[in-house]
PDB file of N, CA and C in Angstrom:
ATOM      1  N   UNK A   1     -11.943  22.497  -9.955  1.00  0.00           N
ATOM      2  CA  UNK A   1     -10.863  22.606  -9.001  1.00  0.00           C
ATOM      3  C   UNK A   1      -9.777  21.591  -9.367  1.00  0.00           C
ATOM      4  N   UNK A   2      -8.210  22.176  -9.674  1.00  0.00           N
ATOM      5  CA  UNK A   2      -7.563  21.384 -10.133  1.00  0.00           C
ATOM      6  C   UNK A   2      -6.607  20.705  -8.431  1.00  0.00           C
ATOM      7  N   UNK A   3      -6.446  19.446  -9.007  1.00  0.00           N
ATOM      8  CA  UNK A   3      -6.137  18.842  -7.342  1.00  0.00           C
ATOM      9  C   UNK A   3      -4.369  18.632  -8.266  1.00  0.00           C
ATOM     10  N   UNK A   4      -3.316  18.756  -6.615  1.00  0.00           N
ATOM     11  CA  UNK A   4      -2.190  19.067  -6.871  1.00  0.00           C
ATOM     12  C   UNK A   4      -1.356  17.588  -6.570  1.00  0.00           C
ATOM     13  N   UNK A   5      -0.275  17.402  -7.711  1.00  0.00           N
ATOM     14  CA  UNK A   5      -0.081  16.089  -7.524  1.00  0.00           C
ATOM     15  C   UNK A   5       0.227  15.490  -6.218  1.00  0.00           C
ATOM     16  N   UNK A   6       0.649  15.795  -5.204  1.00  0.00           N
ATOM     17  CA  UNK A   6       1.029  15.651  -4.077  1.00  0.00           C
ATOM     18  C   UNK A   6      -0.337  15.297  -3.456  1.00  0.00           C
ATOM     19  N   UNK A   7      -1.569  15.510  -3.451  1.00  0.00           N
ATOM     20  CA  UNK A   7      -3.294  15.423  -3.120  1.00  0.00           C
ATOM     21  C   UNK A   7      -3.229  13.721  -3.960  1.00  0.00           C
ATOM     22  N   UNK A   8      -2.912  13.902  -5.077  1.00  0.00           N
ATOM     23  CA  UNK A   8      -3.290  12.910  -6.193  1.00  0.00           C
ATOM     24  C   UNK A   8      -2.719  11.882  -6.216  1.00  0.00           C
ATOM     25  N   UNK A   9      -1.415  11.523  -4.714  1.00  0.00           N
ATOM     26  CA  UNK A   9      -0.241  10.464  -4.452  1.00  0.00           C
ATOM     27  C   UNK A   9      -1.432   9.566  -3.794  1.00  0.00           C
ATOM     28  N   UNK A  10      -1.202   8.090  -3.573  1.00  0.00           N
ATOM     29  CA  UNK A  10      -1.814   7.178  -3.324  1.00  0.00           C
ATOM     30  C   UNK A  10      -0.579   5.931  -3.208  1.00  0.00           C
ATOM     31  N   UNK A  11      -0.866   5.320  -1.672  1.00  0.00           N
ATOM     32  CA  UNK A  11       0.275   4.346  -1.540  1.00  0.00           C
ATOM     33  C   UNK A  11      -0.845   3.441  -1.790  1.00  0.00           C
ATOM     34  N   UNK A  12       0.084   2.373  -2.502  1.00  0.00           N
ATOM     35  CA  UNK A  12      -0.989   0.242  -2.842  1.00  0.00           C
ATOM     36  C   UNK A  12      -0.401  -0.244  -1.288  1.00  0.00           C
ATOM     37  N   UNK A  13      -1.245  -0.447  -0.763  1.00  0.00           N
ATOM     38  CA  UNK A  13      -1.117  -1.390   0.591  1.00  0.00           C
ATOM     39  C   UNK A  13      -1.733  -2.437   0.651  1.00  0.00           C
ATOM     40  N   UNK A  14      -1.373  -4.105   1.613  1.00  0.00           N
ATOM     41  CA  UNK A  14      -1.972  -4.785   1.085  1.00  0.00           C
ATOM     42  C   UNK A  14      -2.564  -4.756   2.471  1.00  0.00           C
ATOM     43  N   UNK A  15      -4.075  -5.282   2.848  1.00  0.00           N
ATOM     44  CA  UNK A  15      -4.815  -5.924   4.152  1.00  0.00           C
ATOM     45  C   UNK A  15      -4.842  -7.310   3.993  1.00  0.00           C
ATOM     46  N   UNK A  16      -4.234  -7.982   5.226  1.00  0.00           N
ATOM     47  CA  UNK A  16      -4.155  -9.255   5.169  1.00  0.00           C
ATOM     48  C   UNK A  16      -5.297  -9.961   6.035  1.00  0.00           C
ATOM     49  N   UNK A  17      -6.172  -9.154   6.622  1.00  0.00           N
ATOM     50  CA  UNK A  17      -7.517  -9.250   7.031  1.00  0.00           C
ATOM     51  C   UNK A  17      -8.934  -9.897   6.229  1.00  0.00           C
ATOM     52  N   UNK A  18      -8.421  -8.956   5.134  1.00  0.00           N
ATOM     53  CA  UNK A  18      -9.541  -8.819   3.749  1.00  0.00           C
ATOM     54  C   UNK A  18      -9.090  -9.598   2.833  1.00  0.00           C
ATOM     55  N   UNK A  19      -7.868  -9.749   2.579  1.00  0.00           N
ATOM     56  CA  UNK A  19      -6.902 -10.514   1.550  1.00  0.00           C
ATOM     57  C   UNK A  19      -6.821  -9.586   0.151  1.00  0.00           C
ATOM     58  N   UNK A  20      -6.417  -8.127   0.497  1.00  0.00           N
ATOM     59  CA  UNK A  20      -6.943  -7.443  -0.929  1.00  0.00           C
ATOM     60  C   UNK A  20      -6.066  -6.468  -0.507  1.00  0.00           C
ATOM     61  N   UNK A  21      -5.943  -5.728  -1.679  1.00  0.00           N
ATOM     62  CA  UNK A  21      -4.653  -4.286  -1.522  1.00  0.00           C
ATOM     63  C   UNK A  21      -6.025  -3.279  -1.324  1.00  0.00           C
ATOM     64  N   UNK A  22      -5.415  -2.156  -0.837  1.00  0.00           N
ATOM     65  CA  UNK A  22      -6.283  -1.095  -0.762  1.00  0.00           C
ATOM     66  C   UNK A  22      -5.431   0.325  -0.719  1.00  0.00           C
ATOM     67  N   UNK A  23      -5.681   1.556  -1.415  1.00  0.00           N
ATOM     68  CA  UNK A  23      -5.233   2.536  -1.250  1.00  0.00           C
ATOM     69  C   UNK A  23      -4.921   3.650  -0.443  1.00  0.00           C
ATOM     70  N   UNK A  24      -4.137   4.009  -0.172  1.00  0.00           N
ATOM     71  CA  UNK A  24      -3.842   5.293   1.082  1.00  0.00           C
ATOM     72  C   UNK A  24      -3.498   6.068   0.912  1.00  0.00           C
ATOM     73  N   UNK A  25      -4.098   7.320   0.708  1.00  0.00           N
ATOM     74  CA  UNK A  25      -3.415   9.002   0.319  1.00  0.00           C
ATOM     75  C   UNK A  25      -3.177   9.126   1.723  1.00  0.00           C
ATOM     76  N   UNK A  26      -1.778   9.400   2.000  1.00  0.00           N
ATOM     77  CA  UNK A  26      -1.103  10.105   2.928  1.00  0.00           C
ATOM     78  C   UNK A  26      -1.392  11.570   3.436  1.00  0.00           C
ATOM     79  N   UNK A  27      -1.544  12.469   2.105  1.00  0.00           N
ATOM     80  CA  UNK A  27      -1.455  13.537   2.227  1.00  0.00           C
ATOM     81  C   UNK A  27      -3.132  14.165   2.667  1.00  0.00           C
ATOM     82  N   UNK A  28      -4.071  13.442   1.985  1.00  0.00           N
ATOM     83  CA  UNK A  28      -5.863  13.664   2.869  1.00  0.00           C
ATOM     84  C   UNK A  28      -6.155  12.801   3.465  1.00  0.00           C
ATOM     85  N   UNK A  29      -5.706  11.817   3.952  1.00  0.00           N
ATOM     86  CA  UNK A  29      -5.815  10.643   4.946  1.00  0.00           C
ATOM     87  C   UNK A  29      -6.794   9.894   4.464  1.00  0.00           C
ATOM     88  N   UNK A  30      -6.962   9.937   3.163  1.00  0.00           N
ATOM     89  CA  UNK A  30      -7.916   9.054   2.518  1.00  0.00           C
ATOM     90  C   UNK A  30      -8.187   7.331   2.185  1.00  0.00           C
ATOM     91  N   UNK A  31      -8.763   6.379   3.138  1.00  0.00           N
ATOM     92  CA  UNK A  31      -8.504   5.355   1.690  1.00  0.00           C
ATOM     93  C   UNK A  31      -9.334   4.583   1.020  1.00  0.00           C
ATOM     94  N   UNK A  32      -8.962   4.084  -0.027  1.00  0.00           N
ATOM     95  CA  UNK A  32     -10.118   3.216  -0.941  1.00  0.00           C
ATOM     96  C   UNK A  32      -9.826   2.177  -0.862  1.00  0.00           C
ATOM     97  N   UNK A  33     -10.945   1.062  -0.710  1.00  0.00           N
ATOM     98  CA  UNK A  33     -10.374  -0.445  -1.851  1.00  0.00           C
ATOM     99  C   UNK A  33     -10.465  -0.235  -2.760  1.00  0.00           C
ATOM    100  N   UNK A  34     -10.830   0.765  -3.705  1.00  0.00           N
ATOM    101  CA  UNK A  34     -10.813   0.418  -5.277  1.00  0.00           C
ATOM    102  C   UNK A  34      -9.709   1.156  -5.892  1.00  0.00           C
ATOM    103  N   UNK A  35      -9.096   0.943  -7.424  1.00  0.00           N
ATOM    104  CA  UNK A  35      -7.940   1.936  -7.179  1.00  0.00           C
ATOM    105  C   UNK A  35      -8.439   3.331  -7.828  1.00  0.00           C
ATOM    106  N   UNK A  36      -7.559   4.120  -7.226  1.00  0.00           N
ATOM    107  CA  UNK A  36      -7.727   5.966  -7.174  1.00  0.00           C
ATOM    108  C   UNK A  36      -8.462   6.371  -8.529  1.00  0.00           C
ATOM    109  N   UNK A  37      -8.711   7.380  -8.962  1.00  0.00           N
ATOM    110  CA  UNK A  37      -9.196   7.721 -10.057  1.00  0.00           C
ATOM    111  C   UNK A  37      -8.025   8.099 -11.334  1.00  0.00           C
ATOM    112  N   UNK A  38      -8.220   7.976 -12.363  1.00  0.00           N
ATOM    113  CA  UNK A  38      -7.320   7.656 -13.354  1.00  0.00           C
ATOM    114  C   UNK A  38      -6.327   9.427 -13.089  1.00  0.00           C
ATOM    115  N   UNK A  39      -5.504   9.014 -13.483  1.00  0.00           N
ATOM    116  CA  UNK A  39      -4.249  10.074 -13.580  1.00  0.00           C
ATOM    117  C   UNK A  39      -3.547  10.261 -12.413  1.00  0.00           C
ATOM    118  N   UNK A  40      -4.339   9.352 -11.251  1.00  0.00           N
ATOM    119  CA  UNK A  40      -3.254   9.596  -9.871  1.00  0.00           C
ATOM    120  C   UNK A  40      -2.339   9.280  -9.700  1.00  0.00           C
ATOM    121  N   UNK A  41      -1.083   9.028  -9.290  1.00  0.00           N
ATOM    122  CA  UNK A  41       0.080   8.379  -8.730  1.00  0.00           C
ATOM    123  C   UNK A  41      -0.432   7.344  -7.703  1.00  0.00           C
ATOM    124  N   UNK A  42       0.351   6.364  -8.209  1.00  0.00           N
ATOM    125  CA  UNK A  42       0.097   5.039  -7.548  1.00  0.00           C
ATOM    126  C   UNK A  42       1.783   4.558  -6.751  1.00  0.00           C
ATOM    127  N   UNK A  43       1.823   4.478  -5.529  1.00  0.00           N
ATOM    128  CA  UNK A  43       3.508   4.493  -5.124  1.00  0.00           C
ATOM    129  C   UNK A  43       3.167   2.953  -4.958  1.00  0.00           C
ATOM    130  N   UNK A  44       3.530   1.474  -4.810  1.00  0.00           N
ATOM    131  CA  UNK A  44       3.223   0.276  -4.516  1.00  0.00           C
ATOM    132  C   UNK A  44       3.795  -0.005  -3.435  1.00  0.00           C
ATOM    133  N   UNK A  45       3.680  -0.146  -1.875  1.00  0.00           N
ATOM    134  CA  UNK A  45       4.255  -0.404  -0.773  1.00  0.00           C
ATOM    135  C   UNK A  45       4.245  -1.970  -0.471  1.00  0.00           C
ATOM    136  N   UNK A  46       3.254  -2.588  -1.683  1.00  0.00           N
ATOM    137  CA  UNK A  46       3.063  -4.420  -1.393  1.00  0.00           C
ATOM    138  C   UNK A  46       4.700  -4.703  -1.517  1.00  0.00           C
ATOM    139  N   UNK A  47       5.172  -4.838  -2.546  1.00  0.00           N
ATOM    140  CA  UNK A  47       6.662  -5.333  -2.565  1.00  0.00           C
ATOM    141  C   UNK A  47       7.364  -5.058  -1.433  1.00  0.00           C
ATOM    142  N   UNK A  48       7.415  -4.069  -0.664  1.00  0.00           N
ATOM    143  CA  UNK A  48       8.420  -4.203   0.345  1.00  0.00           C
ATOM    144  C   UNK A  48       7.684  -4.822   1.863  1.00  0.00           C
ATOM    145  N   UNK A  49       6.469  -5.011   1.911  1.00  0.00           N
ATOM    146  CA  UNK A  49       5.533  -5.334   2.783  1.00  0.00           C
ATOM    147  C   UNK A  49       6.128  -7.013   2.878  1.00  0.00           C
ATOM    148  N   UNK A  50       6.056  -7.962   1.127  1.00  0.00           N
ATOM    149  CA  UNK A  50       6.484  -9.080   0.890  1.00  0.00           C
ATOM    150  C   UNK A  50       7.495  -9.269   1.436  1.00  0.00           C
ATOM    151  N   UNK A  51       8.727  -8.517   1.445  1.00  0.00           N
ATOM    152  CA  UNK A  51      10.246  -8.334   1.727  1.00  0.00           C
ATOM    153  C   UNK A  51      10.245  -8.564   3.037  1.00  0.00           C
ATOM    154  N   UNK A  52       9.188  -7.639   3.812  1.00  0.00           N
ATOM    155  CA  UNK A  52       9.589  -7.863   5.440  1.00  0.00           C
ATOM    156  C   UNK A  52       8.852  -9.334   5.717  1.00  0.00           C
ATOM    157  N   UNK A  53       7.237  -9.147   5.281  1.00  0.00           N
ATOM    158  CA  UNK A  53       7.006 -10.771   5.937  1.00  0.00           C
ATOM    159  C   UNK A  53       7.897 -11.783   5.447  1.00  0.00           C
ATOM    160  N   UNK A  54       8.665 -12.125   4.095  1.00  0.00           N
ATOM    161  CA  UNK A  54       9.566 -13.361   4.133  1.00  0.00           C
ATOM    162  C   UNK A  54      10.657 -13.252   4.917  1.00  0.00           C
ATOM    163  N   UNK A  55      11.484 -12.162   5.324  1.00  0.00           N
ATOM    164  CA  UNK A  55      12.592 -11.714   6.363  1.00  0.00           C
ATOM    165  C   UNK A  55      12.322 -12.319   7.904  1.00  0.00           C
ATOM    166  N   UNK A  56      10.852 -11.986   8.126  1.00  0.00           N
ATOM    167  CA  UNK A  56      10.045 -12.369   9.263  1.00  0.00           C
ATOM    168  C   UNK A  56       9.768 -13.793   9.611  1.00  0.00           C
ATOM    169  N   UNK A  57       9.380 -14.505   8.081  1.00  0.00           N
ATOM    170  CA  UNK A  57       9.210 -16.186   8.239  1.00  0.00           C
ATOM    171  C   UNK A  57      10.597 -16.492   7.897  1.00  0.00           C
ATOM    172  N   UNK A  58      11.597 -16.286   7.474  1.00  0.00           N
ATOM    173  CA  UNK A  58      12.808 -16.527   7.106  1.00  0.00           C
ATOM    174  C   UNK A  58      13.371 -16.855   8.781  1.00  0.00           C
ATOM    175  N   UNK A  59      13.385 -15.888   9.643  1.00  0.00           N
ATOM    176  CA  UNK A  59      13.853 -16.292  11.057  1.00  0.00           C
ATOM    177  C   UNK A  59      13.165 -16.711  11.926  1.00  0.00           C
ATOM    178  N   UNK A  60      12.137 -16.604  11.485  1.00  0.00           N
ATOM    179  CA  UNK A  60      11.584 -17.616  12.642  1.00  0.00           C
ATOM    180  C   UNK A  60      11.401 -19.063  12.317  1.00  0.00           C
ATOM    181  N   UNK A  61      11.824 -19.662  10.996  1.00  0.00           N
ATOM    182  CA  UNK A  61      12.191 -20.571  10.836  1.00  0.00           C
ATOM    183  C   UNK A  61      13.460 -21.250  11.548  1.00  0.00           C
ATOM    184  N   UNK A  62      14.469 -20.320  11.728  1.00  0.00           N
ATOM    185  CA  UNK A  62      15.898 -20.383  11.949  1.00  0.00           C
ATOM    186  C   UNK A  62      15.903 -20.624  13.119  1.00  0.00           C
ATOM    187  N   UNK A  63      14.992 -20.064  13.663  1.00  0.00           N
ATOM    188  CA  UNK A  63      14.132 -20.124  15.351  1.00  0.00           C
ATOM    189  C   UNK A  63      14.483 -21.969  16.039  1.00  0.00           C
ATOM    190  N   UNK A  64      13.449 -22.739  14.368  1.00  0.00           N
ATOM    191  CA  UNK A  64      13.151 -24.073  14.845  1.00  0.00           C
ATOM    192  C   UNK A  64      14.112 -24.676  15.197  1.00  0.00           C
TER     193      UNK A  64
END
């Protein structure tokens, strides 16, 4: 059974619980800690995750 790339998308998310990225198919509501199986699409959502928490400690510094 051939799986369709859109099945085969996988967002990198990070858990700041666990301290570890873990994977999320959107499209089967799937996720792993380990990463997807080779040939999947990997989209990386950590970088903009970074972006908001320094935006986040950035003003609440501004706060003090």
């Amino acid at each position: 059974m051939k799986v369709s790339p859109v099945e085969n998308t996988f967002e990198k998310h990070f858990d700041p619980n666990h301290q570890r990225p873990y994977y999320y198919n959107p499209f089967t509501q799937e996720s792993l800690w380990e990463a997807p199986p080779e040939g999947a699409t990997i989209i990386d959502k950590t970088v903009k995750q970074e972006v908001i928490d320094y935006e986040a400690h950035k003003l609440k510094m501004e706060e003090l």
